[in-house]
Protein backbone atom coordinates (compact mmCIF):
# COMPACT_ATOMS: atom_id res chain seq x y z
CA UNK A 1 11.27 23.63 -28.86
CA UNK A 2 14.33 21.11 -29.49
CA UNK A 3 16.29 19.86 -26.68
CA UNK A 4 19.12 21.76 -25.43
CA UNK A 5 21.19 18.64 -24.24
CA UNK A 6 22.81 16.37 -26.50
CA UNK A 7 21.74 12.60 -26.71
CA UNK A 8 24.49 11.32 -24.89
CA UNK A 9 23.74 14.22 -21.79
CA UNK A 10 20.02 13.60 -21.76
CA UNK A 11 20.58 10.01 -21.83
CA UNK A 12 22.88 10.54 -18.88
CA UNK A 13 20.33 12.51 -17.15
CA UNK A 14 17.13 10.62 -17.66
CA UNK A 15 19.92 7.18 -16.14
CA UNK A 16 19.98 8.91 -12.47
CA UNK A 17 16.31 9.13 -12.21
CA UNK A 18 15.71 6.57 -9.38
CA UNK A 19 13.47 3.72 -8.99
CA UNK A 20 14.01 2.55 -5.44
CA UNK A 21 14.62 4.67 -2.64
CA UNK A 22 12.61 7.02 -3.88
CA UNK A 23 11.75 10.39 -1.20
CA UNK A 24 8.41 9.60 -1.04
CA UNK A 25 9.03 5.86 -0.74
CA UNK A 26 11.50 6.48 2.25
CA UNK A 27 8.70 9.18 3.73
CA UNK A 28 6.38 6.28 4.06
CA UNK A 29 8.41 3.98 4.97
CA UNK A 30 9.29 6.16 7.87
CA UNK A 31 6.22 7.30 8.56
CA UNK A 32 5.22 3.42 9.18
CA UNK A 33 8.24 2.13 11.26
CA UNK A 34 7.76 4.72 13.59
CA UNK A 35 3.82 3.90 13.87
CA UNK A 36 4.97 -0.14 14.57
CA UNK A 37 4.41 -1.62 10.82
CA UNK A 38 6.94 -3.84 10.13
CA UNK A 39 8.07 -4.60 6.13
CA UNK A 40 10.11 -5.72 3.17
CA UNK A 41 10.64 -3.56 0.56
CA UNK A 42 10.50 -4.33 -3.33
CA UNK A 43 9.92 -7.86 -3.40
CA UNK A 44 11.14 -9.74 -6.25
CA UNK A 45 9.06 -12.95 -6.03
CA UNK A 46 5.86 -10.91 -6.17
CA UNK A 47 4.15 -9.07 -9.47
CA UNK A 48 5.41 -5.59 -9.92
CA UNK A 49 8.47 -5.74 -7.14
CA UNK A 50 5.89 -3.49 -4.87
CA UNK A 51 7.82 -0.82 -3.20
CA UNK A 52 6.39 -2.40 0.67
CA UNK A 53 4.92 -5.75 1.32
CA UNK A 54 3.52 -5.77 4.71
CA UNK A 55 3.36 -9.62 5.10
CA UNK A 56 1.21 -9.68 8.63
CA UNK A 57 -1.48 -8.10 7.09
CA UNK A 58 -1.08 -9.43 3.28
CA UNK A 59 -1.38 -5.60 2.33
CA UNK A 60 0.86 -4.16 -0.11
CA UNK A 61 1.80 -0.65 -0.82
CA UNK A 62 3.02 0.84 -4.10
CA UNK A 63 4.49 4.78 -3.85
CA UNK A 64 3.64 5.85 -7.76
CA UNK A 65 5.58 8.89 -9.29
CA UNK A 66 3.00 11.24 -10.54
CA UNK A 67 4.71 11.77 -14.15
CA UNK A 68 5.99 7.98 -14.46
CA UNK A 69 2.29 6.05 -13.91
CA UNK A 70 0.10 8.69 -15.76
CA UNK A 71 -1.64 10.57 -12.56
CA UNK A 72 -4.15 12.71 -14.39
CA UNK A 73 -5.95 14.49 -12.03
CA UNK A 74 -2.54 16.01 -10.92
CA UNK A 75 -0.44 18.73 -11.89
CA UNK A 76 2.69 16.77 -12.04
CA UNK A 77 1.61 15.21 -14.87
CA UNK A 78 1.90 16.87 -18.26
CA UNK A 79 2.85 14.94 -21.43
CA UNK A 80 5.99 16.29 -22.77
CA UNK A 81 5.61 18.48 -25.72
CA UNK A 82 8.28 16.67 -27.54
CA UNK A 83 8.51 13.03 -28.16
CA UNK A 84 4.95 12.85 -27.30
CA UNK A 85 3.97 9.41 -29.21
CA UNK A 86 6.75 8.12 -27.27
CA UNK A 87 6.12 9.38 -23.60
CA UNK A 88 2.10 8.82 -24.46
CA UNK A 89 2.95 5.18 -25.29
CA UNK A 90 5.22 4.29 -22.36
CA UNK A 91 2.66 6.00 -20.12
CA UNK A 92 -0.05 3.85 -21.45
CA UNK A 93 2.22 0.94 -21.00
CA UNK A 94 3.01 1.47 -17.48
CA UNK A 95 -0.32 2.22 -16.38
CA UNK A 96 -1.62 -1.25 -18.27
CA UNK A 97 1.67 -2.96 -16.33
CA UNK A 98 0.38 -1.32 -12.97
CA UNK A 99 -3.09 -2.72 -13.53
CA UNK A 100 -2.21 -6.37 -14.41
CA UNK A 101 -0.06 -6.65 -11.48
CA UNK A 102 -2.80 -5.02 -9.22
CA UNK A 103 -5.29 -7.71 -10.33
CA UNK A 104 -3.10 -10.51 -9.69
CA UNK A 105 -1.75 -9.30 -6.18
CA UNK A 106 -5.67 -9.15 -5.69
CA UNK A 107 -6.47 -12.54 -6.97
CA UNK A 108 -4.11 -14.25 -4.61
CA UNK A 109 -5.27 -12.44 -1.40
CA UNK A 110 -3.16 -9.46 -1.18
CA UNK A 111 -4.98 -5.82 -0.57
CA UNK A 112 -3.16 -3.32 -2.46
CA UNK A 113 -2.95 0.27 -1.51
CA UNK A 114 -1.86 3.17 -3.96
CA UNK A 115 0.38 5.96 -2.57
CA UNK A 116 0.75 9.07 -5.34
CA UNK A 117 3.75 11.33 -4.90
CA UNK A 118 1.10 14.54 -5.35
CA UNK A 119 -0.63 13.57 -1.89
CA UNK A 120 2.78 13.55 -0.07
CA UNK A 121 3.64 17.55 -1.05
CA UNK A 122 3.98 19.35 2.23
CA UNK A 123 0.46 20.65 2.82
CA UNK A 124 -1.50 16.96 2.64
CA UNK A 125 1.49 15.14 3.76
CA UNK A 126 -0.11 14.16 7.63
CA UNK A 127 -3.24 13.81 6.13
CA UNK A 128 -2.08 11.03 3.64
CA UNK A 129 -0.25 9.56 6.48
CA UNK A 130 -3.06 9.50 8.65
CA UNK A 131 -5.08 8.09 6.01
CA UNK A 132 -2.66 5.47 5.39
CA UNK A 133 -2.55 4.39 9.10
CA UNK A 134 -6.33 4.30 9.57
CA UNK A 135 -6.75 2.07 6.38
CA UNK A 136 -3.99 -0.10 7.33
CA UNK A 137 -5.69 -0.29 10.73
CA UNK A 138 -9.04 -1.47 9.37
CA UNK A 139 -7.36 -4.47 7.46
CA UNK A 140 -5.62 -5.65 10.60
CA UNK A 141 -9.52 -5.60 11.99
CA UNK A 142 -11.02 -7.34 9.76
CA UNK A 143 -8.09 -9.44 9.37
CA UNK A 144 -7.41 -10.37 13.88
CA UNK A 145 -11.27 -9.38 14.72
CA UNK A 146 -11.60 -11.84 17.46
CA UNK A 147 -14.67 -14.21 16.94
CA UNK A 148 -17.42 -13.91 18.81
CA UNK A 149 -17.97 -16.65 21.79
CA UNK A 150 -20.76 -18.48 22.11
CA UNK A 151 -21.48 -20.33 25.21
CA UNK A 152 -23.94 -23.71 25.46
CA UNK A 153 -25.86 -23.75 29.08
CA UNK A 154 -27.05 -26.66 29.89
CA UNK A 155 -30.20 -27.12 31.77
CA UNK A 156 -28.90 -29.38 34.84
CA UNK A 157 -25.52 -27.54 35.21
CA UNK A 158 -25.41 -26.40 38.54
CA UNK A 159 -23.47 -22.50 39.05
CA UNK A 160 -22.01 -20.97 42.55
CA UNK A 161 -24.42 -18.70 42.78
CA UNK A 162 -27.25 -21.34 43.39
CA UNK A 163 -28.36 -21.92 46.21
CA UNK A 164 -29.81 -25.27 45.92
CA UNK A 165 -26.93 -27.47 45.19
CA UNK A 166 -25.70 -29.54 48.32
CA UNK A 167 -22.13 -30.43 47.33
CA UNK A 168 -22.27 -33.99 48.21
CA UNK A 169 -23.81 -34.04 51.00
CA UNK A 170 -26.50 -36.67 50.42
């Protein structure tokens, strides 16, 4: 089936699809201010300008577009039936872009959490959510887990709760 815009209208069209600010991006975003996570959003000195950098916790969280990063197990991703070498190729390039960057966040430390647009439609959108909160919850842990305290007791220290001691009267 050929195209029903011109070039100059598709191009248009295909210029106004977003990359920041996304719905599901500001969902999230939301969704963790209100729950007490603080963040910055698409930081430029790290690999991949991840859509939220939660600093505290070195965790960082990237909202994918089902269509745009190749999400195969969804239905919001179907390979156009035109211009399909093209699409497959910048599909394949994205996803090898998104796993590069992933490796490298991970070699310096950060933990890096993948949000997909499909898991924020209505009907799995609190789940997700949840989801998101408990995992984020479990890095703080094992991030802040306080260490356990060991004490030494010596043999000749004296406690209250002896009766023996005379308190300097000797």
């Amino acid at each position: 089936m050929t195209d029903i815009m011109t070039p100059e209208q598709r191009h248009f069209c295909m210029s106004q699809i977003k990359g920041k600010n996304t719905k599901p991006e500001i969902m999230v975003r939301k969704w963790l201010w209100r729950n007490g996570y603080r963040y910055r959003i698409n930081d430029k000195r790290l690999p991949g300008k991840p859509d939220i950098v939660i600093s505290r916790l070195k965790t960082i969280i990237f909202i994918n577009g089902c269509f745009w990063h190749g999400h195969t197990p969804c239905d919001k991703f179907k390979l156009p039936k035109t211009n399909t070498q093209f699409w497959s190729a910048k599909i394949t390039r994205n996803q090898e872009r998104d796993a590069a960057n992933h490796m490298q966040l991970k070699l310096t430390g950060w933990t890096v959490l993948v949000v997909w647009e499909c898991q924020l439609k209505q009907q799995t959108l609190i789940d997700t959510l949840q989801a998101l909160t408990i995992r984020l919850s479990q890095i703080y842990l094992s991030q802040f887990r306080p260490k356990p305290t060991t004490y030494a007791i010596e043999s000749d220290t004296s406690f209250a709760a002896e009766n023996n001691t005379d308190y300097g009267n000797q």
